[in-house]
PDB file of N, CA and C in Angstrom:
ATOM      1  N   UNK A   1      -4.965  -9.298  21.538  1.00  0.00           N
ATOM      2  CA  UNK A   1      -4.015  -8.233  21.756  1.00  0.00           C
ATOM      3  C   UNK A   1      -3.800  -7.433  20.465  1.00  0.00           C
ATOM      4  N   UNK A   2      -3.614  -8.301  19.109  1.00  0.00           N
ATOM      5  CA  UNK A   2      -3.410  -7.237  18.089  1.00  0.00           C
ATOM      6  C   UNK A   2      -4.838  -6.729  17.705  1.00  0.00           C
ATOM      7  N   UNK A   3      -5.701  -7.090  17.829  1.00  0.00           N
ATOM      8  CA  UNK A   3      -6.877  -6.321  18.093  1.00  0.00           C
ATOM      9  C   UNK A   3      -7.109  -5.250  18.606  1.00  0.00           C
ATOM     10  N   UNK A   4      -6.573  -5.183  19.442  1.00  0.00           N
ATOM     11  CA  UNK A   4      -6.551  -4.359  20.539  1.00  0.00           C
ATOM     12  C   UNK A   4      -5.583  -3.242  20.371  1.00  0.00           C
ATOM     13  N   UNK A   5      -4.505  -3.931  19.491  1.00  0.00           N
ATOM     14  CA  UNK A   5      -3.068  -2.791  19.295  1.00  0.00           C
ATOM     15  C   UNK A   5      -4.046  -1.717  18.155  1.00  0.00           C
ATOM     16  N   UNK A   6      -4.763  -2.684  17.264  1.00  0.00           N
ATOM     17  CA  UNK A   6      -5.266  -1.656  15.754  1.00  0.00           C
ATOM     18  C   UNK A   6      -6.818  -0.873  16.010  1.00  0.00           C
ATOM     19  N   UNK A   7      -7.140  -1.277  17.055  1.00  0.00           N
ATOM     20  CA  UNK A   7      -8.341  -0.530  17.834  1.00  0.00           C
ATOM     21  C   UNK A   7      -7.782   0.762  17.841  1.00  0.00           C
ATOM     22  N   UNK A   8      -6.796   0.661  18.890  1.00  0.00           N
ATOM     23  CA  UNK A   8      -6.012   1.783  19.133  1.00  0.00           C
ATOM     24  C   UNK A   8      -5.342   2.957  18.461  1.00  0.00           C
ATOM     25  N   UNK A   9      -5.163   2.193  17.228  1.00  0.00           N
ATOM     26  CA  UNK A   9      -4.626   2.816  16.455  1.00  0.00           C
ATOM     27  C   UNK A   9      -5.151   3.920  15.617  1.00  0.00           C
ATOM     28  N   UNK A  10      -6.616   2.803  15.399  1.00  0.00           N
ATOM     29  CA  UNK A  10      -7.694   3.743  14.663  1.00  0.00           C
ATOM     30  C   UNK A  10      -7.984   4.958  15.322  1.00  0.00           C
ATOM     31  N   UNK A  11      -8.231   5.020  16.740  1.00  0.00           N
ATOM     32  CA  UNK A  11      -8.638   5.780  17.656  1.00  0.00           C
ATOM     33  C   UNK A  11      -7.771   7.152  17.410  1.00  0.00           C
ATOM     34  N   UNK A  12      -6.412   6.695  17.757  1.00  0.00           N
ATOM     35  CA  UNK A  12      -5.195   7.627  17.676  1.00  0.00           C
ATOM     36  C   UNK A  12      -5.746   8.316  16.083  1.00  0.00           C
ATOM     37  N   UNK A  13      -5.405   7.579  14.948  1.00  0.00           N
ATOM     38  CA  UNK A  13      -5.581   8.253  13.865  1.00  0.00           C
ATOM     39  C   UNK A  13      -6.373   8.725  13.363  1.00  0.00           C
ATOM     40  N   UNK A  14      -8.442   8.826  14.042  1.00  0.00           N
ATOM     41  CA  UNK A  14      -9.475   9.392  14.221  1.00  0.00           C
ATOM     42  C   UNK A  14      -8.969  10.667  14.743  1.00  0.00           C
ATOM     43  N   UNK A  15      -8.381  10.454  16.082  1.00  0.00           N
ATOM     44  CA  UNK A  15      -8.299  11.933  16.861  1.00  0.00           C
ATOM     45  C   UNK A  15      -6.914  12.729  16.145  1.00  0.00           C
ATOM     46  N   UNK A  16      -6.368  12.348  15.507  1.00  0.00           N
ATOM     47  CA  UNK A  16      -4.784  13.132  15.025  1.00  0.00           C
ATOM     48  C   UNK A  16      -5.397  13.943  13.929  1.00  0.00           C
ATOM     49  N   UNK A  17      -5.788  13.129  12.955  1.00  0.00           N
ATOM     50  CA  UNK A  17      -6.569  13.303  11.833  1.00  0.00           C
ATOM     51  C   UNK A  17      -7.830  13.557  11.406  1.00  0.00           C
ATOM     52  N   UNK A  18      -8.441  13.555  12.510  1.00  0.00           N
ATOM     53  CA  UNK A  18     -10.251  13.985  11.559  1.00  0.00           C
ATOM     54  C   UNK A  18     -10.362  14.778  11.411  1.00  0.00           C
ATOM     55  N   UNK A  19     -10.574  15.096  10.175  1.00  0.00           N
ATOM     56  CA  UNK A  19     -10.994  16.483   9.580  1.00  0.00           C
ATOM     57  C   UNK A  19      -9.635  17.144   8.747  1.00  0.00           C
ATOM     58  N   UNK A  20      -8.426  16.479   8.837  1.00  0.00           N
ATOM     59  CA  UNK A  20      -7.449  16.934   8.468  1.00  0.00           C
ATOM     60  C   UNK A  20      -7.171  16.813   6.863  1.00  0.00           C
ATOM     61  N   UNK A  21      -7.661  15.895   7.001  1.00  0.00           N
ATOM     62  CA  UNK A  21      -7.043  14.871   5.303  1.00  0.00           C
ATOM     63  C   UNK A  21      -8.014  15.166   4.408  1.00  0.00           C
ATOM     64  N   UNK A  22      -8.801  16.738   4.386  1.00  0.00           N
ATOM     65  CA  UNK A  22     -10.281  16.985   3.482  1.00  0.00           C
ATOM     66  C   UNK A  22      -9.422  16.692   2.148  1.00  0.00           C
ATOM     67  N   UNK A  23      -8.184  16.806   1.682  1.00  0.00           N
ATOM     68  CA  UNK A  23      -7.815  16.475   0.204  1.00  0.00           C
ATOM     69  C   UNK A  23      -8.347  15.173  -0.460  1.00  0.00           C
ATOM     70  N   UNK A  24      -8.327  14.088   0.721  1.00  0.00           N
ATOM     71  CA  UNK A  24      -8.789  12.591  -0.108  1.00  0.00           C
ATOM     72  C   UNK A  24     -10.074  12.443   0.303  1.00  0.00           C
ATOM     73  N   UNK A  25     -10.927  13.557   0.608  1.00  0.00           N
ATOM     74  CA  UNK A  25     -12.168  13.247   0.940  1.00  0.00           C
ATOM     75  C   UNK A  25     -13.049  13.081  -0.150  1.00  0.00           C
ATOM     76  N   UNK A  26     -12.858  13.082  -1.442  1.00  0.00           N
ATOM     77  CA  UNK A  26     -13.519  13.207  -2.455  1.00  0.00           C
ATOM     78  C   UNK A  26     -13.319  12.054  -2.936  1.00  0.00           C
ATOM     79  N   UNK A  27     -12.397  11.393  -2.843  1.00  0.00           N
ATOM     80  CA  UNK A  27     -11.841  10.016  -3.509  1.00  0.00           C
ATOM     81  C   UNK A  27     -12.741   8.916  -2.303  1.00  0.00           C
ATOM     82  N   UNK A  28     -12.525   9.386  -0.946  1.00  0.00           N
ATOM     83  CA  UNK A  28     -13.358   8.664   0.386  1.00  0.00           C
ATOM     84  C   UNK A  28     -15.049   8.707  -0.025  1.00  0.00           C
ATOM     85  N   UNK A  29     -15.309   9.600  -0.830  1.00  0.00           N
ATOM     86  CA  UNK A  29     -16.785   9.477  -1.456  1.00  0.00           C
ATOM     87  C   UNK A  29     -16.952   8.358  -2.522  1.00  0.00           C
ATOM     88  N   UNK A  30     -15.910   8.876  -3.206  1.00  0.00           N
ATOM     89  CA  UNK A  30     -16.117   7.416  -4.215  1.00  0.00           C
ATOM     90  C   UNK A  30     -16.369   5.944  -3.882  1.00  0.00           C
ATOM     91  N   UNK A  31     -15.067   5.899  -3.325  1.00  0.00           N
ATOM     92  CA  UNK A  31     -15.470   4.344  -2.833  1.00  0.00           C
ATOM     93  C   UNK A  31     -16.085   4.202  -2.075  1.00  0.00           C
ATOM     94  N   UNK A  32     -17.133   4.761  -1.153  1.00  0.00           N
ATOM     95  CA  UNK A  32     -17.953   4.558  -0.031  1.00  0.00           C
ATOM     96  C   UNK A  32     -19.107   4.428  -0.703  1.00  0.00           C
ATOM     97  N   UNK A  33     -18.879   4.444  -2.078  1.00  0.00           N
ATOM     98  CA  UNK A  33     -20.239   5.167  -3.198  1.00  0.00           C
ATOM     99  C   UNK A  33     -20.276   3.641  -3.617  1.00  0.00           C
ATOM    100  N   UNK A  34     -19.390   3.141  -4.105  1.00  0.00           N
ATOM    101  CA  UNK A  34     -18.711   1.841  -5.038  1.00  0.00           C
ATOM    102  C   UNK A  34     -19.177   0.653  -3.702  1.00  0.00           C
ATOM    103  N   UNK A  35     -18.502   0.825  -2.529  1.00  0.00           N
ATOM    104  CA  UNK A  35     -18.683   0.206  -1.198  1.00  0.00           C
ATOM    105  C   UNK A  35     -20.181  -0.182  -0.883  1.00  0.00           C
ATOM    106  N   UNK A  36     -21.190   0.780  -1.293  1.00  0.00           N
ATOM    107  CA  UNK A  36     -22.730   1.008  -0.760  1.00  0.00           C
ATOM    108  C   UNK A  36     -23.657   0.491  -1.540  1.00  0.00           C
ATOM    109  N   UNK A  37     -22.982  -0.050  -3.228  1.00  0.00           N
ATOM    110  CA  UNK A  37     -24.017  -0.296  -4.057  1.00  0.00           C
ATOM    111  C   UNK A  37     -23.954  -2.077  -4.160  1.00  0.00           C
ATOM    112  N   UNK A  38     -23.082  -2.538  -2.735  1.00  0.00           N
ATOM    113  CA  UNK A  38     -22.355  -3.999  -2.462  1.00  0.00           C
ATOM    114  C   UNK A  38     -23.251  -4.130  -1.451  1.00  0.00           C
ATOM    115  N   UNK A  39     -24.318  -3.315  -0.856  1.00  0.00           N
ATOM    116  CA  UNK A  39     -24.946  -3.565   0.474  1.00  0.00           C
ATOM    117  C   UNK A  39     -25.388  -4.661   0.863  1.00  0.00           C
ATOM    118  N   UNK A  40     -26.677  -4.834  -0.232  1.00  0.00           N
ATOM    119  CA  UNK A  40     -27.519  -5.770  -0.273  1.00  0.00           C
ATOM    120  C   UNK A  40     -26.396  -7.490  -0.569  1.00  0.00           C
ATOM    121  N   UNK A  41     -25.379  -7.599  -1.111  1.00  0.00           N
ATOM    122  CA  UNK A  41     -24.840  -8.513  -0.957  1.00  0.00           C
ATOM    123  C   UNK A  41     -23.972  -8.737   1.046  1.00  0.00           C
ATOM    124  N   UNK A  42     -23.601  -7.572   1.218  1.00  0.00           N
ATOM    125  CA  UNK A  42     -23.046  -7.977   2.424  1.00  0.00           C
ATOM    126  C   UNK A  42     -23.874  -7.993   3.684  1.00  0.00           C
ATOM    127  N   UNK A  43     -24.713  -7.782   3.595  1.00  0.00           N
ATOM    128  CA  UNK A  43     -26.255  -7.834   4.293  1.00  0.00           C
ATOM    129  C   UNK A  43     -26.374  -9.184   4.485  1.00  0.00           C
ATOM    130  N   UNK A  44     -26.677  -9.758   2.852  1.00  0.00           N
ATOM    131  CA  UNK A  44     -27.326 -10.872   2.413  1.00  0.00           C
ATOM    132  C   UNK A  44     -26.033 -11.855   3.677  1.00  0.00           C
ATOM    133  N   UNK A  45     -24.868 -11.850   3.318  1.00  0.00           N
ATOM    134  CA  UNK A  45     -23.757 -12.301   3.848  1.00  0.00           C
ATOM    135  C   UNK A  45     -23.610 -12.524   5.314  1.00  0.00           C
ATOM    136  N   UNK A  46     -24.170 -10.896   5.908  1.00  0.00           N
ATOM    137  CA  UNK A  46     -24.461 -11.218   7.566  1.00  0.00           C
ATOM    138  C   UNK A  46     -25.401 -11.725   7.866  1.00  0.00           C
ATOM    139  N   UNK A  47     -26.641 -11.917   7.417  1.00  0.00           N
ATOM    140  CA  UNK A  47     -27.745 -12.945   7.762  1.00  0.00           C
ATOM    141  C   UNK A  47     -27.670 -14.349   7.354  1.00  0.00           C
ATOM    142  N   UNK A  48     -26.692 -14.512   6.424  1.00  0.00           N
ATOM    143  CA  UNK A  48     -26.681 -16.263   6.351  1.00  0.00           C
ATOM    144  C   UNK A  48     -25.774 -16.435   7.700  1.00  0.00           C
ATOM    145  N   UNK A  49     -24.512 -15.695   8.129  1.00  0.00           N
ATOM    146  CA  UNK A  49     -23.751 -16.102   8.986  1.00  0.00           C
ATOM    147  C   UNK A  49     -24.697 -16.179  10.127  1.00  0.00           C
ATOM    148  N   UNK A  50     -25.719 -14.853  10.710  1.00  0.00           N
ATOM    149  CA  UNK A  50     -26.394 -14.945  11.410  1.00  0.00           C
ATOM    150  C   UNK A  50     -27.243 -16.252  11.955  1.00  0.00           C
ATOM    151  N   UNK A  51     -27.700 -16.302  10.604  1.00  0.00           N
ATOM    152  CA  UNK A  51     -28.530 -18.098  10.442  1.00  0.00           C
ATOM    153  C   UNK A  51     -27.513 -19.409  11.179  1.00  0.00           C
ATOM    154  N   UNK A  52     -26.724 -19.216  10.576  1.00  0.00           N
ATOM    155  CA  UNK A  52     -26.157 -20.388  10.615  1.00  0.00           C
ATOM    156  C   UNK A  52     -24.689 -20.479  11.766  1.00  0.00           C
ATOM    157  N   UNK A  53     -24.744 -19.537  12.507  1.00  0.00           N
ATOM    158  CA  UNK A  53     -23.801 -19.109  13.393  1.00  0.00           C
ATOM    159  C   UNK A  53     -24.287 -20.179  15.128  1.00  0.00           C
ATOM    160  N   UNK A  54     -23.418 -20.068  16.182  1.00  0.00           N
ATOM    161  CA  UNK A  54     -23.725 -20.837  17.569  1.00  0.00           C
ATOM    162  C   UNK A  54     -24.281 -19.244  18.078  1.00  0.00           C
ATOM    163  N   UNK A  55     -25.485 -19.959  18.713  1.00  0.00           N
ATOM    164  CA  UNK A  55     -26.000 -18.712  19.333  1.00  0.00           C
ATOM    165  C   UNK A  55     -24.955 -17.666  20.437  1.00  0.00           C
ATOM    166  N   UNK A  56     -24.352 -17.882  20.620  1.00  0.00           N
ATOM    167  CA  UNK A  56     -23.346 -16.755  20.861  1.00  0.00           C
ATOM    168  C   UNK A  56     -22.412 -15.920  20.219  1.00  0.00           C
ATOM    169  N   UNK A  57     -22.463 -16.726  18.980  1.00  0.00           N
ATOM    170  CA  UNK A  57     -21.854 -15.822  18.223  1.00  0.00           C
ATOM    171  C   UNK A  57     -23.000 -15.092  17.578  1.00  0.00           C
ATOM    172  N   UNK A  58     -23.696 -15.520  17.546  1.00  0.00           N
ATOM    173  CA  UNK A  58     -25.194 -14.993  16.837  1.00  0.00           C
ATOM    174  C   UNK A  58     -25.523 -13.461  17.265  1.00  0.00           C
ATOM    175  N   UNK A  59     -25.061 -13.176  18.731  1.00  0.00           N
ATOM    176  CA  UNK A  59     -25.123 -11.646  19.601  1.00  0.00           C
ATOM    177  C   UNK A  59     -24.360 -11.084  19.040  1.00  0.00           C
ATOM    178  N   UNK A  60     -22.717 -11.294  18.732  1.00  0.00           N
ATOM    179  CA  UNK A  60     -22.062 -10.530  18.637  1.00  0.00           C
ATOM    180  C   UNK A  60     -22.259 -10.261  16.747  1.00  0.00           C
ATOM    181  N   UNK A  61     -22.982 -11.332  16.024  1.00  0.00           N
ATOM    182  CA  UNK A  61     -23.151 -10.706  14.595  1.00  0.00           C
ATOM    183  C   UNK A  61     -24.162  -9.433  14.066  1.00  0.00           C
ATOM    184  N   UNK A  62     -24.659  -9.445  15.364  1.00  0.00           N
ATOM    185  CA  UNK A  62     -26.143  -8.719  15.359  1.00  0.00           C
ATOM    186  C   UNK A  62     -25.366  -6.793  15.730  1.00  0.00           C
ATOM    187  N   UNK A  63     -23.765  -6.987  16.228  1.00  0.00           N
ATOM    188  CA  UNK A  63     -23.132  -5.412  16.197  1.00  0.00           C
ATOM    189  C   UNK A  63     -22.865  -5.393  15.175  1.00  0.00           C
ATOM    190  N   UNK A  64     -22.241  -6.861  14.191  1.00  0.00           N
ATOM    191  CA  UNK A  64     -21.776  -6.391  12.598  1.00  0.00           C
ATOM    192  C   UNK A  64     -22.640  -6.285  11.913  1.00  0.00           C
ATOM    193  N   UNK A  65     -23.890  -6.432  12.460  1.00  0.00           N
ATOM    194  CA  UNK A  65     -25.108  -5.938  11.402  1.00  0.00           C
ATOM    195  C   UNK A  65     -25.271  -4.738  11.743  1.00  0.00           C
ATOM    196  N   UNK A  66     -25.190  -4.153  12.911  1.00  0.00           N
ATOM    197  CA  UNK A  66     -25.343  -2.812  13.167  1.00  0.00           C
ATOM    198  C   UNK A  66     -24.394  -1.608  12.368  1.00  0.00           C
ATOM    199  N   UNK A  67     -23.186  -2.329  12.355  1.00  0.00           N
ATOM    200  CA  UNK A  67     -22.022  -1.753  11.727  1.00  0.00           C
ATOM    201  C   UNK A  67     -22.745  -1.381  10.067  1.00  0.00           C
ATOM    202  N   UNK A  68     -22.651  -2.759   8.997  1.00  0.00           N
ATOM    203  CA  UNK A  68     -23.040  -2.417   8.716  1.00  0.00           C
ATOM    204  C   UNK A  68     -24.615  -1.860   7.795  1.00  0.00           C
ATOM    205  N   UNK A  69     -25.256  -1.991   8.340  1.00  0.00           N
ATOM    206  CA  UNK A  69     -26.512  -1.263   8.699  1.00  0.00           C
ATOM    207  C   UNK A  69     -26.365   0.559   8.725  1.00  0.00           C
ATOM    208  N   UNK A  70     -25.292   0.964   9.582  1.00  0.00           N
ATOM    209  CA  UNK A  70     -25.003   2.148   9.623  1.00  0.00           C
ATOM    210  C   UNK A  70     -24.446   2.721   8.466  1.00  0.00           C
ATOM    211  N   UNK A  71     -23.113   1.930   7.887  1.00  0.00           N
ATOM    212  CA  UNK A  71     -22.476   1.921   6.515  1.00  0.00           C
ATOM    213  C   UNK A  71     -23.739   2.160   5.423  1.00  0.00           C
ATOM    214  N   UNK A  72     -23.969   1.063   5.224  1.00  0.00           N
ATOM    215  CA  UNK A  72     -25.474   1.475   3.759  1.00  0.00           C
ATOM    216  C   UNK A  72     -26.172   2.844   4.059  1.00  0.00           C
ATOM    217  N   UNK A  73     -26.236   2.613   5.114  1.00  0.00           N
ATOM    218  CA  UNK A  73     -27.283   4.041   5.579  1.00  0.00           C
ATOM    219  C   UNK A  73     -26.695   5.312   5.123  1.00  0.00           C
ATOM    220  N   UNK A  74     -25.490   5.589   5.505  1.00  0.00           N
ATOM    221  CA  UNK A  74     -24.762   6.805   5.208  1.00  0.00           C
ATOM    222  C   UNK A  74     -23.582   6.460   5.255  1.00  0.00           C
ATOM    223  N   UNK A  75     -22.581   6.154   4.159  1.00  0.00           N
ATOM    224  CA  UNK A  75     -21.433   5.879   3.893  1.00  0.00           C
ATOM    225  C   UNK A  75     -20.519   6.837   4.239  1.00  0.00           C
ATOM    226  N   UNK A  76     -19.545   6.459   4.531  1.00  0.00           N
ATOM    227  CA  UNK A  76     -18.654   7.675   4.953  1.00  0.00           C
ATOM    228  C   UNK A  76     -18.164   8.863   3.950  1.00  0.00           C
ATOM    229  N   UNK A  77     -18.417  10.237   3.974  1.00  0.00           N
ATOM    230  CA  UNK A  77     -17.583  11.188   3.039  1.00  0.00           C
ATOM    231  C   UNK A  77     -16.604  11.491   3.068  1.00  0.00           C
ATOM    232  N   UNK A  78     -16.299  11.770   4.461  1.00  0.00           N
ATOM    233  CA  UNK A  78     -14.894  12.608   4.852  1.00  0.00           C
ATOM    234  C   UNK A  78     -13.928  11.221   5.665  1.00  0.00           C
ATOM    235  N   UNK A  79     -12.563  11.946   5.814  1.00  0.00           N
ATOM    236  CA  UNK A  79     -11.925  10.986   6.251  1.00  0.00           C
ATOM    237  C   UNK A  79     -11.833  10.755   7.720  1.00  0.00           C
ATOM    238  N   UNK A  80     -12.536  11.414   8.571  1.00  0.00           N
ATOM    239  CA  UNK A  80     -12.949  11.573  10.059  1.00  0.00           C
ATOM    240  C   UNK A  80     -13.769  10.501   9.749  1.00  0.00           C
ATOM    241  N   UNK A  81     -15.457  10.717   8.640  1.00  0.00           N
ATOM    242  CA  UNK A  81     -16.239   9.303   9.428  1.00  0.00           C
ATOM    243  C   UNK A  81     -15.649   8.337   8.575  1.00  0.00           C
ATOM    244  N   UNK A  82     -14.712   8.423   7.899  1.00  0.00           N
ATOM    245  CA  UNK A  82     -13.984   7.012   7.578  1.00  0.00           C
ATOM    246  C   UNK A  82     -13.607   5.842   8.593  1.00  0.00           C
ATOM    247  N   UNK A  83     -12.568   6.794   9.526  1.00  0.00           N
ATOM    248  CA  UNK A  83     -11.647   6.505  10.121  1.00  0.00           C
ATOM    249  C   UNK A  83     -12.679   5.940  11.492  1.00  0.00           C
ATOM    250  N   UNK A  84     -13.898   6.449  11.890  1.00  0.00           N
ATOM    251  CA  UNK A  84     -14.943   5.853  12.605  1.00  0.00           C
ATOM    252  C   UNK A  84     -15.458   4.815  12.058  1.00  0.00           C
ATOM    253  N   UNK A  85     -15.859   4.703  10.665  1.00  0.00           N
ATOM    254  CA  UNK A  85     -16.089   3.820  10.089  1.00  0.00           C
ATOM    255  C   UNK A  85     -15.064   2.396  10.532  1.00  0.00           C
ATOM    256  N   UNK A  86     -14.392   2.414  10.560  1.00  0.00           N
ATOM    257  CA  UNK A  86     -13.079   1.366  10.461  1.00  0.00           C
ATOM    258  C   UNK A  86     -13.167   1.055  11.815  1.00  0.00           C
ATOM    259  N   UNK A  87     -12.874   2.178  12.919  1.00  0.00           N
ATOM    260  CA  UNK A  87     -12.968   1.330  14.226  1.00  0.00           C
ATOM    261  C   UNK A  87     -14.150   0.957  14.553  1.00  0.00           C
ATOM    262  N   UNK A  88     -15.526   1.453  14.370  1.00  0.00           N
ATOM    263  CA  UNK A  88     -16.773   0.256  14.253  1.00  0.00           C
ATOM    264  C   UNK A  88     -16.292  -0.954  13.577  1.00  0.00           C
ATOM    265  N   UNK A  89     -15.881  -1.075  12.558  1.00  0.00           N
ATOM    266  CA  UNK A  89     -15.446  -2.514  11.904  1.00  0.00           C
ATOM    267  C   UNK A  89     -14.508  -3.477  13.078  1.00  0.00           C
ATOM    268  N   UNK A  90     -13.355  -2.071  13.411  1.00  0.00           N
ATOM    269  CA  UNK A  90     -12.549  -3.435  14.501  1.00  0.00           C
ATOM    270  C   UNK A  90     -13.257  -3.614  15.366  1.00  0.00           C
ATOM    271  N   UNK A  91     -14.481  -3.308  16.048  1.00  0.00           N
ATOM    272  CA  UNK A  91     -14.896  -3.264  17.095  1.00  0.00           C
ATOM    273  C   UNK A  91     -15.812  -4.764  16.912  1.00  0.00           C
ATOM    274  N   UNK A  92     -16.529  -4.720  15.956  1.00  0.00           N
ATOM    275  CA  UNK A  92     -17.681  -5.571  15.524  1.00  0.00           C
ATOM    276  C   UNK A  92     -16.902  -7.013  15.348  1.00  0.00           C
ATOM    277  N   UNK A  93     -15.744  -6.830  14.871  1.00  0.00           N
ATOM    278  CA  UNK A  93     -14.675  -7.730  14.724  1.00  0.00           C
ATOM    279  C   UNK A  93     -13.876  -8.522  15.683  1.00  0.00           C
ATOM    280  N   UNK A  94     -13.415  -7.500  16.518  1.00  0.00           N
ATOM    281  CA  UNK A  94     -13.481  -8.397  17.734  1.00  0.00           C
ATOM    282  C   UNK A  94     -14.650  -9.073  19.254  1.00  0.00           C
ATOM    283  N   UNK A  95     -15.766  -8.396  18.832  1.00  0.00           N
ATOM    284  CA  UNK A  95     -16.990  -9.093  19.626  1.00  0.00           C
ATOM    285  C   UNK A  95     -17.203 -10.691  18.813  1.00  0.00           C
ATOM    286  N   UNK A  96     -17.133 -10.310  17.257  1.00  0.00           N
ATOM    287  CA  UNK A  96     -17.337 -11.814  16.994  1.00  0.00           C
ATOM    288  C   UNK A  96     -16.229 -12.874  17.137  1.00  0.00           C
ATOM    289  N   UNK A  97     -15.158 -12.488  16.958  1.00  0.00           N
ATOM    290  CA  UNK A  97     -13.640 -13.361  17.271  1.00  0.00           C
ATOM    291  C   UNK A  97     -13.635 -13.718  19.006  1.00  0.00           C
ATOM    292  N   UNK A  98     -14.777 -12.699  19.953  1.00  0.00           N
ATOM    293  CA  UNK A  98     -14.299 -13.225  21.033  1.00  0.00           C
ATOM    294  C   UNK A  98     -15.631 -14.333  21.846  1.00  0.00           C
ATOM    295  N   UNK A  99     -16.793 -14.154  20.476  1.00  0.00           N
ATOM    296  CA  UNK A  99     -17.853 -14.660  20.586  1.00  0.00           C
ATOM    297  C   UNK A  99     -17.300 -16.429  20.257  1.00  0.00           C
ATOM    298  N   UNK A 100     -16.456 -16.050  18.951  1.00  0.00           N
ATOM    299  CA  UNK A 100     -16.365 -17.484  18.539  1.00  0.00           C
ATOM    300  C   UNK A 100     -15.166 -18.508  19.142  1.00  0.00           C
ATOM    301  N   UNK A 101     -14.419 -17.719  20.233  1.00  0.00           N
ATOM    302  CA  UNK A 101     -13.953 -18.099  21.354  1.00  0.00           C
ATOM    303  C   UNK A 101     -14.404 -18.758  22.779  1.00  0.00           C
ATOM    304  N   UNK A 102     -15.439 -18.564  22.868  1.00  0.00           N
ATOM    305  CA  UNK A 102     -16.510 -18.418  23.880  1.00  0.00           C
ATOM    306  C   UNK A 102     -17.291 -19.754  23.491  1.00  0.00           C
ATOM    307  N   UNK A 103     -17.654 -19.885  22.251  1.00  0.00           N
ATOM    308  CA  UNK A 103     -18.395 -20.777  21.993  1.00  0.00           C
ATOM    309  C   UNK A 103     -17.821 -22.109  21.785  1.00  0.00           C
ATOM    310  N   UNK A 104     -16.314 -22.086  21.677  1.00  0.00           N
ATOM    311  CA  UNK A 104     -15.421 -23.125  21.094  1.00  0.00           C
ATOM    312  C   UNK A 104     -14.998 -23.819  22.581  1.00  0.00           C
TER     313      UNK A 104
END
């Protein structure tokens, strides 16, 4: 459920806000810059979990690799694909929390 409340939230504050907040979009470069040169460690991070995960959770790690996979690829600039950025994260987040429910 609180998953579900901050899904929502993101959503709301994607659509209120994208494109609005171009003032901290320059600072949203930075750290997406700082964020991207961590890849290869959080990569490294989703494939050990991958490895060593119950094959059902193993499906749902394979969206947080997608997640981020997409992230390294093109980090967010503005605060619109930030704010997408983030609800891919809750999203990826709760497939594996409901994977590792499933499996338990």
């Amino acid at each position: 459920m609180k998953n579900r409340i901050l899904f929502a939230g993101a959503v709301a504050c994607a659509l209120a806000l994208g494109g609005c907040l171009t003032s901290i979009d320059a600072e949203i470069a930075k750290i997406s810059d700082r964020l991207a040169a961590r890849c290869v460690e959080l990569q490294t991070a989703v494939t050990a979990v991958d490895l060593l995960a119950p094959e059902k959770v193993r499906a749902a790690t394979a969206d947080a690799r997608g997640v981020f996979d997409r992230f390294c690829a093109k980090p967010p600039r503005t605060s619109a694909e930030l704010l997408i950025a983030i609800a891919d994260v809750i999203r990826a987040k709760q497939a594996v929390d409901a994977a590792k429910r499933a499996s338990t």
